[in-house]
Protein backbone atom coordinates (compact mmCIF):
# COMPACT_ATOMS: atom_id res chain seq x y z
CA UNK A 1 -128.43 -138.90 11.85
CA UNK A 2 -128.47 -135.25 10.67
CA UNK A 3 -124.80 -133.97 10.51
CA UNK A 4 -125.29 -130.33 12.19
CA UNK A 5 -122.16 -128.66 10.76
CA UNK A 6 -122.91 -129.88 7.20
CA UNK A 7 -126.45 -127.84 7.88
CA UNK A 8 -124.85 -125.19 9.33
CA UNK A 9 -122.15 -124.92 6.05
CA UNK A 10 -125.02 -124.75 4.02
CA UNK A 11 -127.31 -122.55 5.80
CA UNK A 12 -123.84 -120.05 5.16
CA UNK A 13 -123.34 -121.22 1.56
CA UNK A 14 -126.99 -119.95 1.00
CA UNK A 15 -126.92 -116.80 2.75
CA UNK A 16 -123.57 -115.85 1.06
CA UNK A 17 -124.73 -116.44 -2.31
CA UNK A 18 -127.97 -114.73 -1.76
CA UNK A 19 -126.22 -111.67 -0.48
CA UNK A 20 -123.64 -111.70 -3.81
CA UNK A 21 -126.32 -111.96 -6.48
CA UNK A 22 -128.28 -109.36 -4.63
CA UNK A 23 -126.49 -107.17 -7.30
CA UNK A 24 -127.86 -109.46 -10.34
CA UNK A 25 -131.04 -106.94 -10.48
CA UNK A 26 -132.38 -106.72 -13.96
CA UNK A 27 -133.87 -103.19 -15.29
CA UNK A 28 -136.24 -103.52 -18.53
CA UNK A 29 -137.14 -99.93 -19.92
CA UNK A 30 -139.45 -100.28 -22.79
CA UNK A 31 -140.45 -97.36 -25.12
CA UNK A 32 -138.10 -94.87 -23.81
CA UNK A 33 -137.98 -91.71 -26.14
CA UNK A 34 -134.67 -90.47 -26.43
CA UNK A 35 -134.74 -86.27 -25.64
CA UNK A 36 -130.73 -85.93 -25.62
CA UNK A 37 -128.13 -84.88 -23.06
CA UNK A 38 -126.17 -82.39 -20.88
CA UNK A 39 -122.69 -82.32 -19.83
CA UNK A 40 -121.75 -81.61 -16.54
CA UNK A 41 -118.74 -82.21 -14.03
CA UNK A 42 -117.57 -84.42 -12.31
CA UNK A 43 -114.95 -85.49 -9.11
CA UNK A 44 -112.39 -85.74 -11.64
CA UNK A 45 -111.04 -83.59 -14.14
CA UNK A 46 -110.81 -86.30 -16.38
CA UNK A 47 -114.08 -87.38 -16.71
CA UNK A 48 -117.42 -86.09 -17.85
CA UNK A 49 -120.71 -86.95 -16.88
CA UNK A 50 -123.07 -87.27 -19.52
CA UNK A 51 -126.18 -87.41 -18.31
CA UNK A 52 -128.81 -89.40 -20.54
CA UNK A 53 -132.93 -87.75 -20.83
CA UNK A 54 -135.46 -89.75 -22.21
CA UNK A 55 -139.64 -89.46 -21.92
CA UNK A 56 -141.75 -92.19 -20.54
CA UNK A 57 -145.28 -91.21 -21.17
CA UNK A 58 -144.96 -87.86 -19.17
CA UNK A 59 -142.10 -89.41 -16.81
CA UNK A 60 -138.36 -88.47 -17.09
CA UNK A 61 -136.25 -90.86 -16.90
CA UNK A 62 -132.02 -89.80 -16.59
CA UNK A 63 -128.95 -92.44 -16.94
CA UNK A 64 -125.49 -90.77 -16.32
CA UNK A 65 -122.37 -92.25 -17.95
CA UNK A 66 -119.25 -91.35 -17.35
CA UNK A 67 -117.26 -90.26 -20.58
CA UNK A 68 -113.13 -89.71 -20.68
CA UNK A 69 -112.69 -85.99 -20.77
CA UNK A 70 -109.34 -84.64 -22.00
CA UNK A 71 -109.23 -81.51 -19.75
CA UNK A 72 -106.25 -79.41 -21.50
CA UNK A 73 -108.07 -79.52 -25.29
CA UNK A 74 -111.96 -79.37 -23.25
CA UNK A 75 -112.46 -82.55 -25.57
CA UNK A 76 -114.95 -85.39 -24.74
CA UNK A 77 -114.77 -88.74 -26.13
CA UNK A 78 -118.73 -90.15 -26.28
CA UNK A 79 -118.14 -93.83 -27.84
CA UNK A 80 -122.44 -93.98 -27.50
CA UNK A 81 -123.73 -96.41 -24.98
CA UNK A 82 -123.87 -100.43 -25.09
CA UNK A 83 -121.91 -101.70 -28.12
CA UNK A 84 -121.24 -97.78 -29.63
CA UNK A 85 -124.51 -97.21 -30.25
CA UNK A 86 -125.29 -93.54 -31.22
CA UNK A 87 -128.83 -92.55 -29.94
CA UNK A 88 -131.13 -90.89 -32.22
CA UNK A 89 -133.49 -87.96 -30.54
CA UNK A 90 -136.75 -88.57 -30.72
CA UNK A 91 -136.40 -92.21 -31.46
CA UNK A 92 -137.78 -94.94 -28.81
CA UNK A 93 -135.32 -97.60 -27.17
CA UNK A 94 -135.90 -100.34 -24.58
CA UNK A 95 -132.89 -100.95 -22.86
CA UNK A 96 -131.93 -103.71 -20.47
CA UNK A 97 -130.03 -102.95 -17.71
CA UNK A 98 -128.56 -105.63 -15.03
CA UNK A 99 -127.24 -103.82 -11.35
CA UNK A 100 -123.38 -104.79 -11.36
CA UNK A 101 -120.72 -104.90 -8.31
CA UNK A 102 -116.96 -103.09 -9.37
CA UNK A 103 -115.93 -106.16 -9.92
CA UNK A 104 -117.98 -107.12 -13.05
CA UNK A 105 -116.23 -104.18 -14.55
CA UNK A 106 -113.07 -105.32 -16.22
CA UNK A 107 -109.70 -103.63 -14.29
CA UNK A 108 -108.00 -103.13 -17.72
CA UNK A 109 -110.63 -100.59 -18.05
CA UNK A 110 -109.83 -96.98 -17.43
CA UNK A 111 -112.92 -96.61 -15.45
CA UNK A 112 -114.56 -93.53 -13.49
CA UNK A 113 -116.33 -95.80 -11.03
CA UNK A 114 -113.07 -97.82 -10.22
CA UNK A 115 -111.25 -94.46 -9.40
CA UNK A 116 -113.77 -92.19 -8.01
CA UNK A 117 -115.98 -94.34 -5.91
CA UNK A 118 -116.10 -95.70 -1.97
CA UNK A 119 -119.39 -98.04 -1.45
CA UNK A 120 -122.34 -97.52 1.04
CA UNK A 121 -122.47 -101.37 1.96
CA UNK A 122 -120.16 -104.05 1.24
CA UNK A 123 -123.65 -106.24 0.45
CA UNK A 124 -124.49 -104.02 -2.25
CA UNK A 125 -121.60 -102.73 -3.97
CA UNK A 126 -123.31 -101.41 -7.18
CA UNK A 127 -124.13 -98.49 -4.30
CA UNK A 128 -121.92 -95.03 -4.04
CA UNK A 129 -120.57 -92.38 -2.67
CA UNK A 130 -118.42 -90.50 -5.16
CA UNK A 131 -115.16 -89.11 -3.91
CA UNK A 132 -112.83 -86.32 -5.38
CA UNK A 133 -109.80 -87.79 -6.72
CA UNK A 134 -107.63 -86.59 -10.23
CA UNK A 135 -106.04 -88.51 -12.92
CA UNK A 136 -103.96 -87.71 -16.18
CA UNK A 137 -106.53 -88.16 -18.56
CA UNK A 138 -106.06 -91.95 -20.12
CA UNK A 139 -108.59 -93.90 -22.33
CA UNK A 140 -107.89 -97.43 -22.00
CA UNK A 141 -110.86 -99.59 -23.01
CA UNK A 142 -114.41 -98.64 -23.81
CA UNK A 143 -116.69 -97.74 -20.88
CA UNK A 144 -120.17 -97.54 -23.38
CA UNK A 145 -121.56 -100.51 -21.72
CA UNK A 146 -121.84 -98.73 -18.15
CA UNK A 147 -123.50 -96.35 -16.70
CA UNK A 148 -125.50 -95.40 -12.70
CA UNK A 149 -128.62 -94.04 -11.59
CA UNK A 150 -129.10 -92.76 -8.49
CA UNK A 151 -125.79 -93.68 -7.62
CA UNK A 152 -125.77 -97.24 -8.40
CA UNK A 153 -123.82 -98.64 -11.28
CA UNK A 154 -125.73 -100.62 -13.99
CA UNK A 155 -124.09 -102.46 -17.02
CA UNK A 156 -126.61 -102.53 -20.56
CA UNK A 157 -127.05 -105.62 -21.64
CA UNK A 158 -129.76 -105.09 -24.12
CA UNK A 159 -130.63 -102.30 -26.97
CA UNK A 160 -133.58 -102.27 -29.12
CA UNK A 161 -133.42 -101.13 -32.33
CA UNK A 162 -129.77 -101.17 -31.91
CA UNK A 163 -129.97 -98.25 -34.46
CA UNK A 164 -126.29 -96.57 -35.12
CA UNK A 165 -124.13 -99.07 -33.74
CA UNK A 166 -120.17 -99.43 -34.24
CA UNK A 167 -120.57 -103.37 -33.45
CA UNK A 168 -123.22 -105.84 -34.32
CA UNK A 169 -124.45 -107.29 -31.04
């Protein structure tokens, strides 16, 4: 005889799990050429955004990462993205991007998204609204492996040619 609650425990089981991985979503970019970068503000005074331009046959294509700004000396501190890589202009990347909830994101990180962020739906927590909210400027940890588009937060998880890199990865 079929045991109902066991069917019912996994029917939930399933439906939980599908609705946690929902933020597992790989990105590939192949042959993105890398045009450079503007600065602009953001919620915090402590932060920068850097926002990323690169050329996809005639398509733009932005990332923004968030980059510890030391307000009182108008000093950024740009570690590159992924594993400190420094991008070259005019050079061509693929990059591999995988949609991450705040809690992939280490907490001893000092981390723009932890501080300045309230979420759109608790099924899809990569997804935000950004909020205004100071801090003393801190860097605690590197943050080059992060970044959002379109107001969802992705972590890199692949570079190629990891050209200018602080780390082999």
């Amino acid at each position: 005889m079929i045991n109902i609650k066991a069917i019912i425990i996994i029917i939930i089981t399933v439906s939980i799990n599908v609705f946690n991985c929902s933020a597992q979503e790989l990105k590939k970019y192949e042959e993105l050429k890398y045009k450079g970068y503007i600065l602009s503000k953001t919620f915090n005074k402590s932060f920068i955004n850097k926002k990323l331009f690169f050329l996809k046959n005639k398509d733009t294509i932005f990332f923004n990462q968030k980059l510890p700004y030391n307000s009182s000396k108008k000093t950024f501190y740009d570690y590159g993205i992924y594993y400190n890589c420094m991008l070259q202009k005019d050079t061509s990347y693929s990059i591999v991007l995988k949609k991450v909830n705040l809690r992939d994101i280490p907490t001893y990180l000092n981390n723009y998204y932890r501080i300045n962020t309230v979420f759109k739906n608790k099924y899809d927590s990569s997804s935000y609204t950004e909020i205004k909210k100071n801090t003393r400027f801190l860097i605690k940890g590197n943050n080059d492996k992060y970044l959002d588009i379109n107001n969802k937060i992705y972590e890199i998880i692949g570079l190629s040619p990891p050209t200018e890199c602080g780390i082999v990865h």
